[in-house]
Protein backbone atom coordinates (compact mmCIF):
# COMPACT_ATOMS: atom_id res chain seq x y z
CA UNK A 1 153.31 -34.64 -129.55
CA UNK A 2 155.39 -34.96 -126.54
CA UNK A 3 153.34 -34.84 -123.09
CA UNK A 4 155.19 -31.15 -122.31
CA UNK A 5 153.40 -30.03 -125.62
CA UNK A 6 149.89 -31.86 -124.54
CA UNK A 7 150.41 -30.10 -121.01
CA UNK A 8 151.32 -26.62 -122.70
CA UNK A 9 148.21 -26.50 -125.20
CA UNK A 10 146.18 -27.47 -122.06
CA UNK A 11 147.14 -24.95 -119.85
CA UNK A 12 147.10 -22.16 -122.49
CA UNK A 13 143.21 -22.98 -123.75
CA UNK A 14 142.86 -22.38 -119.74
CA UNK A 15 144.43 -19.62 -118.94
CA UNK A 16 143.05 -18.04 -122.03
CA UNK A 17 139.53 -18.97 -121.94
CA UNK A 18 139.98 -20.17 -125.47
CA UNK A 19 137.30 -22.66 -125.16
CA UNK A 20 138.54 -25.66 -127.33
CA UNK A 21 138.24 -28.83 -126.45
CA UNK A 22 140.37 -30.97 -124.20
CA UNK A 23 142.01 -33.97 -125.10
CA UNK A 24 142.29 -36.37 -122.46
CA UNK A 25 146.61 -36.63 -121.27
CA UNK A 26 147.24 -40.11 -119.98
CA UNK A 27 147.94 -39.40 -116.77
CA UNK A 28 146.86 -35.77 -115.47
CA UNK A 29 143.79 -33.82 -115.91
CA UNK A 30 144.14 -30.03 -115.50
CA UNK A 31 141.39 -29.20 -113.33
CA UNK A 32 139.54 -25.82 -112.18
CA UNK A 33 140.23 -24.69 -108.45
CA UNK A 34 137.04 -21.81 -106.54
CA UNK A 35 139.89 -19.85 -106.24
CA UNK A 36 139.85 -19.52 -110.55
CA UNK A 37 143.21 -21.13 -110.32
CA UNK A 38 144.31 -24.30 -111.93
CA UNK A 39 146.33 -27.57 -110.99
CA UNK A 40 147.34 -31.01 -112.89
CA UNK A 41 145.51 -33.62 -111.19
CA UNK A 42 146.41 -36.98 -111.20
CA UNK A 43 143.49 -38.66 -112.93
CA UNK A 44 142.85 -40.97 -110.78
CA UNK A 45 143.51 -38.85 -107.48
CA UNK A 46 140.56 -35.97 -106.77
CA UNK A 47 143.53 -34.69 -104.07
CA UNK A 48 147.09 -35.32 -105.39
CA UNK A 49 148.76 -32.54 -107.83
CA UNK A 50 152.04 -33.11 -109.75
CA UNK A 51 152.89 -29.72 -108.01
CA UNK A 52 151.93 -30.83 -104.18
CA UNK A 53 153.09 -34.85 -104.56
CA UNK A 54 156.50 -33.19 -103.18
CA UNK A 55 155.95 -31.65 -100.43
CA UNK A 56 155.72 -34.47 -98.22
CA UNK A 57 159.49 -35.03 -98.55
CA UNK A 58 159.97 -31.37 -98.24
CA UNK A 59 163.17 -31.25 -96.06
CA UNK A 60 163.53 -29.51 -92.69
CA UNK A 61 165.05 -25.83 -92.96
CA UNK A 62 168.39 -26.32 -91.83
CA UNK A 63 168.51 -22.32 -91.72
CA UNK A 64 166.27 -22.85 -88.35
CA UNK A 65 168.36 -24.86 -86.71
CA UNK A 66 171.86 -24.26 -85.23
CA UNK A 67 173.52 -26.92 -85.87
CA UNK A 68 171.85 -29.32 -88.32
CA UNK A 69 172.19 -32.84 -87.46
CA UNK A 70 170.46 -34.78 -90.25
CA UNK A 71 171.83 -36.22 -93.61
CA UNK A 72 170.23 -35.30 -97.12
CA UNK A 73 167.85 -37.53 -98.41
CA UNK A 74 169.93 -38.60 -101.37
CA UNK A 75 173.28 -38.28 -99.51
CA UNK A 76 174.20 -41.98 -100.82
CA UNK A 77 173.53 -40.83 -104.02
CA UNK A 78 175.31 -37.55 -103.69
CA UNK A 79 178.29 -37.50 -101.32
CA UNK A 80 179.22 -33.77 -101.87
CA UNK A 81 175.56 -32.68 -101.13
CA UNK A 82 174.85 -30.71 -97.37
CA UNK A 83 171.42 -29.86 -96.54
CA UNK A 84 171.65 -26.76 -97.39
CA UNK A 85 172.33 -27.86 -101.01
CA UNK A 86 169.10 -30.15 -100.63
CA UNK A 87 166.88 -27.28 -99.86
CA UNK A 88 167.68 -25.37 -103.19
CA UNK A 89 167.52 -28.12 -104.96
CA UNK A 90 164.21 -28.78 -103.44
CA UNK A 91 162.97 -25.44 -104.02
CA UNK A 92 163.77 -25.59 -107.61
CA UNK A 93 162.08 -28.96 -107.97
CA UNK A 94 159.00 -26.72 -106.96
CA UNK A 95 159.70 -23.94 -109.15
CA UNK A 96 159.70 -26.28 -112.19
CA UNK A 97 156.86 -28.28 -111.32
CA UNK A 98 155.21 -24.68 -110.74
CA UNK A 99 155.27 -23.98 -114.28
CA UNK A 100 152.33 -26.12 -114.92
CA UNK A 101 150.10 -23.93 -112.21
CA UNK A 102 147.54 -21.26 -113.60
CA UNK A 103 147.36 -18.49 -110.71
CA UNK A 104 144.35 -16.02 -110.18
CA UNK A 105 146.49 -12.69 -111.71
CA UNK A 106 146.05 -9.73 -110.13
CA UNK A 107 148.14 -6.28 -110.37
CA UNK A 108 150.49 -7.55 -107.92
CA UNK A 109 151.24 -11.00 -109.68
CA UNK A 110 150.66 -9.99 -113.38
CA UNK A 111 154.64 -8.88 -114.34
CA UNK A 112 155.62 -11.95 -112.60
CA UNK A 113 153.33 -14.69 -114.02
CA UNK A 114 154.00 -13.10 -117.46
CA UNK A 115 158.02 -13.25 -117.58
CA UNK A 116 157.98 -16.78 -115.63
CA UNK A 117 155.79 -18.21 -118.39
CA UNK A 118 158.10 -16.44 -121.66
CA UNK A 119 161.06 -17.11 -120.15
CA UNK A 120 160.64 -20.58 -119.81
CA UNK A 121 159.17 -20.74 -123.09
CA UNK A 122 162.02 -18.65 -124.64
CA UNK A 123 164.70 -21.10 -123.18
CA UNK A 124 162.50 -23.78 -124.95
CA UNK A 125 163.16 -21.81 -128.57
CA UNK A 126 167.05 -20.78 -127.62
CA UNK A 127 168.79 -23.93 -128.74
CA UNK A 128 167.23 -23.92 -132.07
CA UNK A 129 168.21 -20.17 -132.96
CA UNK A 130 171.15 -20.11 -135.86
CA UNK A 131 171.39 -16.64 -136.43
CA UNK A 132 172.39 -15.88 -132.66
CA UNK A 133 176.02 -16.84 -132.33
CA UNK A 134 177.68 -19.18 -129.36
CA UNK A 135 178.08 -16.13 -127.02
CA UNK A 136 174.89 -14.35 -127.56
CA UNK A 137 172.77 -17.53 -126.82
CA UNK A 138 174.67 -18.04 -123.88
CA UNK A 139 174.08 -14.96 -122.77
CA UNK A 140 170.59 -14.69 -123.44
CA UNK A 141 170.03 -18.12 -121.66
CA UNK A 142 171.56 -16.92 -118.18
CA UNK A 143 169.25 -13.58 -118.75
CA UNK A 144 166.29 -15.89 -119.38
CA UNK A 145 167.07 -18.09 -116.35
CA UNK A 146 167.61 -15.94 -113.86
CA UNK A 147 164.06 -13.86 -114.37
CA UNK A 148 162.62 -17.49 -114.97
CA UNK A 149 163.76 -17.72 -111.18
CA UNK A 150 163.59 -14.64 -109.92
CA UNK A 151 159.79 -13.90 -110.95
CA UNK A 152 158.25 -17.24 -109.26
CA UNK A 153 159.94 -16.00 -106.82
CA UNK A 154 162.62 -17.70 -105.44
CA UNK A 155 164.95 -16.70 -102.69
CA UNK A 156 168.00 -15.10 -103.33
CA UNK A 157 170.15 -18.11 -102.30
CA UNK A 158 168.23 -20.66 -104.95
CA UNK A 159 168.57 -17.78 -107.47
CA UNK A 160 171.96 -18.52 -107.80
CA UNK A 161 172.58 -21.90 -106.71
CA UNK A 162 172.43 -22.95 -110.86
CA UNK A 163 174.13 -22.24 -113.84
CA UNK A 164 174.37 -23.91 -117.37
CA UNK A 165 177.64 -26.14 -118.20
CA UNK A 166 177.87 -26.96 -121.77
CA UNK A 167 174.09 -26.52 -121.68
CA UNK A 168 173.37 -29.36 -118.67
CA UNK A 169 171.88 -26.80 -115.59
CA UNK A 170 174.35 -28.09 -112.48
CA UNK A 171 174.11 -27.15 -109.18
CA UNK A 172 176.94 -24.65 -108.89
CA UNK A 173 178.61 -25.49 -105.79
CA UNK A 174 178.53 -29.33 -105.64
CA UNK A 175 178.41 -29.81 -110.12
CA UNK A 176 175.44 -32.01 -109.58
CA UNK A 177 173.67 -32.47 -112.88
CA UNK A 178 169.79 -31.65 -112.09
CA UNK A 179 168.93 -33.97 -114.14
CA UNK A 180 170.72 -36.94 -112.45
CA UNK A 181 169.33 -35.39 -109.56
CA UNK A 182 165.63 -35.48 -110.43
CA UNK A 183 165.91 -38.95 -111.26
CA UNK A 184 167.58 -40.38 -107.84
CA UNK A 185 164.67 -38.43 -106.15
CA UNK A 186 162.37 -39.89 -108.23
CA UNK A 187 163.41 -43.30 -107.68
CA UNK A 188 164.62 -42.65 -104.13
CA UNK A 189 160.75 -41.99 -103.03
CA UNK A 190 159.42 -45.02 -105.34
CA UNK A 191 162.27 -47.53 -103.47
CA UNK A 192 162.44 -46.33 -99.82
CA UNK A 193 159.53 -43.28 -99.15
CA UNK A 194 156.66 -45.35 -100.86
CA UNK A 195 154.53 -45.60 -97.35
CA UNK A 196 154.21 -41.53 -97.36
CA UNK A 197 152.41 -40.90 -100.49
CA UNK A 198 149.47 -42.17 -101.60
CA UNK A 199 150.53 -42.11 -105.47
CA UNK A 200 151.42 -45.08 -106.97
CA UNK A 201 154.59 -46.34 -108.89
CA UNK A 202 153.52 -45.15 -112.35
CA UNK A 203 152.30 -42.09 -111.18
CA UNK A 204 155.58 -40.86 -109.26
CA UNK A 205 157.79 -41.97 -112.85
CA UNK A 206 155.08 -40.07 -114.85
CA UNK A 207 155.95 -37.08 -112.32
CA UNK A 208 159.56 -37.59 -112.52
CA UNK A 209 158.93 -38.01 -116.58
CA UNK A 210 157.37 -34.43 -116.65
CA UNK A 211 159.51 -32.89 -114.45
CA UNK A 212 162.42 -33.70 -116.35
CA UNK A 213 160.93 -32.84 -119.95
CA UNK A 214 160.44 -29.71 -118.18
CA UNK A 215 163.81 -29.41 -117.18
CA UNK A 216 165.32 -30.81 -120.61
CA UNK A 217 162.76 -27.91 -122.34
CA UNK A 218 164.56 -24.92 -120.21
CA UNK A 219 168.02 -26.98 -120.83
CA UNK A 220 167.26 -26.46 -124.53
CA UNK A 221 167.49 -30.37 -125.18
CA UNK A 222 163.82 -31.06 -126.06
CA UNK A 223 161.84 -30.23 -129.05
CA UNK A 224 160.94 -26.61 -128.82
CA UNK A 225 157.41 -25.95 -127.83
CA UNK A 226 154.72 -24.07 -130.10
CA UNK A 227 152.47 -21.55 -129.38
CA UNK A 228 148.95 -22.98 -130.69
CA UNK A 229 147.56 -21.90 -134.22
CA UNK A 230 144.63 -19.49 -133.90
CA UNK A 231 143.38 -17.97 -136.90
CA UNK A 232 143.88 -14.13 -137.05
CA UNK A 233 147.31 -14.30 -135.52
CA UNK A 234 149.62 -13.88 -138.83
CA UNK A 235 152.67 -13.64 -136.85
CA UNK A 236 152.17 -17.19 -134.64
CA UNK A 237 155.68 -18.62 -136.58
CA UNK A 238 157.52 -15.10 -135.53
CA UNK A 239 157.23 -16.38 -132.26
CA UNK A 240 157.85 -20.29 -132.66
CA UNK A 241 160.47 -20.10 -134.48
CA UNK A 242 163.10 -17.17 -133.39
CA UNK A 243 165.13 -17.10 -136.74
CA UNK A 244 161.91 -16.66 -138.58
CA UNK A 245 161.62 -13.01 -136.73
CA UNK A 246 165.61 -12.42 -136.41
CA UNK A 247 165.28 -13.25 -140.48
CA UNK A 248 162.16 -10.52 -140.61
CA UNK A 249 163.83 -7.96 -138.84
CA UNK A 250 167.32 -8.41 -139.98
CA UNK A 251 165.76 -7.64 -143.62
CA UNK A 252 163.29 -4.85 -143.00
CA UNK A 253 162.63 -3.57 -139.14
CA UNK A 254 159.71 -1.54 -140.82
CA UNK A 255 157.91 -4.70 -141.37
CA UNK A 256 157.93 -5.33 -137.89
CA UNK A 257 157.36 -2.29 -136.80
CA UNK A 258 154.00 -2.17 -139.33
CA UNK A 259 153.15 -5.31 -137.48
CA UNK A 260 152.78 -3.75 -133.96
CA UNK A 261 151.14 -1.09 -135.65
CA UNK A 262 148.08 -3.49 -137.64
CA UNK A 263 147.68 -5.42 -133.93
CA UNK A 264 146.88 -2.04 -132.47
CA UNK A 265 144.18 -0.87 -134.94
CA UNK A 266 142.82 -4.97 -134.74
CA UNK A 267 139.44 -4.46 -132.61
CA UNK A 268 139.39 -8.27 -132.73
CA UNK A 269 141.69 -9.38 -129.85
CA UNK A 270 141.00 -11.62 -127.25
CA UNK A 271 143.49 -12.68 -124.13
CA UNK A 272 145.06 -15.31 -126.28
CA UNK A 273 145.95 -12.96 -129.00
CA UNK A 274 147.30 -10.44 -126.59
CA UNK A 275 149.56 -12.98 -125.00
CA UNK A 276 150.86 -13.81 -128.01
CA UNK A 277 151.51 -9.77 -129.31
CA UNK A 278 153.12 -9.09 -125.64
CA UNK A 279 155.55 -12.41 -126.08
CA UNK A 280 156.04 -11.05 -130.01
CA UNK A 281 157.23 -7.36 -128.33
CA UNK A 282 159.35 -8.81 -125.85
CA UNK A 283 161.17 -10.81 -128.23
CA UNK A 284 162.23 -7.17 -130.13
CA UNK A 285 163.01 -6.43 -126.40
CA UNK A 286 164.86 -10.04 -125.83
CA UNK A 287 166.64 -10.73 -128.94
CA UNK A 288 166.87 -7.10 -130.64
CA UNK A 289 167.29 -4.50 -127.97
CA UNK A 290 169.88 -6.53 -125.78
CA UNK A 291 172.08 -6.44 -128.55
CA UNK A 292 171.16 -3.36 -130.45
CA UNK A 293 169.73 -0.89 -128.31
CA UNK A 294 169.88 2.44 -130.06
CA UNK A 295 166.84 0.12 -132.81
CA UNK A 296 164.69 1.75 -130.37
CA UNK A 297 165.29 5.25 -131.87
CA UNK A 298 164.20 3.84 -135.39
CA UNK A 299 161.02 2.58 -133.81
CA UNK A 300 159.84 6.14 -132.12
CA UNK A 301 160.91 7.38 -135.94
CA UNK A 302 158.47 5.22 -137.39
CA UNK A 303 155.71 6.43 -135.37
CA UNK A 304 156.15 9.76 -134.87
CA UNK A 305 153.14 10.88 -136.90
CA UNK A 306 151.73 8.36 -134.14
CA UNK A 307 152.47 9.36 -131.33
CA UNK A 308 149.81 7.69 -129.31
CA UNK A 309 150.70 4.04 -131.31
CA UNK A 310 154.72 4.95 -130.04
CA UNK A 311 153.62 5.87 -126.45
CA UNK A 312 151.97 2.66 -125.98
CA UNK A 313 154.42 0.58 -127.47
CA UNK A 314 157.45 2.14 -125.55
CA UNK A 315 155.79 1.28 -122.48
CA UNK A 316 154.95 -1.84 -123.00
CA UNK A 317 158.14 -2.69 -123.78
CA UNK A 318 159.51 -0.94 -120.22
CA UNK A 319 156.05 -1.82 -117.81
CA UNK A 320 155.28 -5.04 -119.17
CA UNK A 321 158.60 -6.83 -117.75
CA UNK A 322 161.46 -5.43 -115.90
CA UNK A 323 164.09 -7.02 -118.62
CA UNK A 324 164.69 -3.48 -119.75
CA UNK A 325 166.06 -3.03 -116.71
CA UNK A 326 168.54 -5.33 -116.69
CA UNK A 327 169.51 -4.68 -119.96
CA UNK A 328 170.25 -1.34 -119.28
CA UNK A 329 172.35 -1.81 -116.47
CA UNK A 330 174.17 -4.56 -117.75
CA UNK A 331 174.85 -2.56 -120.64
CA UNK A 332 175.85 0.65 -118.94
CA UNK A 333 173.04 3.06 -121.08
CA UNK A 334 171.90 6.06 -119.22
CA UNK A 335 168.34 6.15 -120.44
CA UNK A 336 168.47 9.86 -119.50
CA UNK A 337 170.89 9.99 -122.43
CA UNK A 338 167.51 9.46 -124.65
CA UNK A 339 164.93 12.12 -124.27
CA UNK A 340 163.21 10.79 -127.52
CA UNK A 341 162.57 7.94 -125.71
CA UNK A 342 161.93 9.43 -122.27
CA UNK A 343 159.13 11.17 -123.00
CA UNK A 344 157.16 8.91 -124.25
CA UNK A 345 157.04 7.50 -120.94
CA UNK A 346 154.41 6.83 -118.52
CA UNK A 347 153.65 7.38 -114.93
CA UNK A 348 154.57 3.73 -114.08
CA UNK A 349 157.77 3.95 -116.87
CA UNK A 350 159.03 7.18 -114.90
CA UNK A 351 158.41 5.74 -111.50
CA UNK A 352 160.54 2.17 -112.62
CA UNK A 353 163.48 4.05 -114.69
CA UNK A 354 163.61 7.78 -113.65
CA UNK A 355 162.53 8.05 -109.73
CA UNK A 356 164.30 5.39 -108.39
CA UNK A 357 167.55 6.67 -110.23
């Protein structure tokens, strides 16, 4: 099991209250904050974080200054690099590293920590999807990316600093390979910035070795991560392994659409289970619906003698994230062009997708 995979099952039996019992990781401890938040701990630091160690080479904000008169940290390493190109880079070093935190959700944060968390755990499965061709991977891997940034949040500049060359993620402007990057920063700090951090050696490499499985696993270069087995959840290899539901649908959509239906009548859920049905719908949404919209229409079909099943469903699939969104306007679709879906909607549907039109 690689340590991303130790780190994952960790935070999900956290986040989820699923009450199994921890294995000790080698070299953090996830460990409960008053606030009923979460943080990796190194284990044997009661006040260093992986996500914190940073921020004590944060760099200055050379947007506050006029005329910014220091060199990047790594400019030896990186000749083309300005300080403006070390913020961003900074920020996503933060934003990574962030994906280990579990945050108190509340209304306000709920949409965001949801679509952060299955988008990076999408571009963890994308690689390994057959049935997708070239293009449509590629495509779904900038979509992916960009609301794996945009609902941490970032600002608009980080947002889209990155892109994906021949699947490395590069720092647009200067083609600086992130991971390259990482590394220097890593071993920048352990040569010449020792004296400001209390961690040791070991423990800045095993930061700079999680930090960069975490980049490899959005890069699509590490062994895709698994959603734990939990028994009751049938569908658990729909969602870790994408051609296994591409394969379901392709054959028969009913069967899927049955499937939505038997987690609705299951009185037995718990948050762990409906984590796992709301990643299982927004793969239809992901991987269906971004290529084949109009499968919708089929869907409402199905249920029509349900119409309370089909209401719910519809809006999940346009409250839960704002991909729909995106997919609509990227596709040009009108969605006032589809009553049968329309009315199925919501107060919160008809505020996102009819009053702000």
């Amino acid at each position: 099991m690689t340590v991303l995979q130790e780190v994952f099952d960790h935070y999900l039996n956290i986040k989820f209250n699923r009450g199994l019992p921890a294995l000790q990781m080698k070299d953090f401890e996830y460990v409960l904050l008053e606030d009923t938040s979460a943080e990796l701990f190194f284990i044997d630091h009661e006040q260093g974080t992986f996500l914190e160690w940073a921020e004590a080479f944060q760099p200055q904000n050379p947007h506050y200054v006029q005329k910014p008169d220091w060199q990047p940290m790594l400019t030896s390493c990186f000749k083309q690099l300005d300080v403006y190109d070390e913020q961003v880079c900074y920020y996503l070093l933060y934003t990574i590293n962030a994906t280990t935190r579990i945050i108190p959700r509340n209304p306000y944060n709920k949409m965001n920590d949801f679509m952060k968390n299955y988008c990076f755990f999408q571009l963890a499965q994308l690689e390994h999807v057959t049935i997708l061709n070239k293009e449509q991977k590629q495509q779904l891997k900038d979509f992916l990316f960009f609301f794996y940034l945009y609902s941490h949040p970032v600002n608009e500049e980080t947002l889209y600093a990155f892109s994906f060359k021949e699947g490395t993620l590069i720092h647009a402007k200067t083609n600086i390979n992130m991971e390259q990057y990482f590394s220097h920063y890593h071993d920048y700090i352990c040569q010449h910035k020792h004296d400001r951090t209390l961690l040791t050696t070991h423990e800045i490499n095993a930061c700079k070795k999680l930090t960069i499985e975490l980049l490899r696993s959005i890069e699509g270069k590490s062994k895709r991560l698994v959603m734990p087995f939990e028994d009751g959840i049938e569908y658990l290899h729909l969602i870790n392994n994408v051609d296994d539901f591409l394969h379901m649908f392709n054959q028969n959509n009913k069967a899927f659409y049955q499937l939505l239906h038997s987690f609705l009548f299951d009185h037995q859920s718990n948050p762990y289970r409906e984590y796992c049905f709301s990643m299982l719908l927004q793969n239809y949404v992901t991987y269906i619906l971004t290529f084949h919209f109009d499968d919708l229409i089929q869907l409402i079909a199905y249920f029509h003698d349900l119409p309370s099943i089909g209401r719910m469903i519809i809006n999940k699939i346009f409250v839960d994230t704002i991909f729909m969104q995106k997919i609509l306007k990227e596709a040009n679709i009108n969605i006032n062009n589809y009553p049968t879906i329309i009315e199925f909607f919501d107060e919160d549907a008809r505020s996102i997708y009819l009053d702000a039109q």
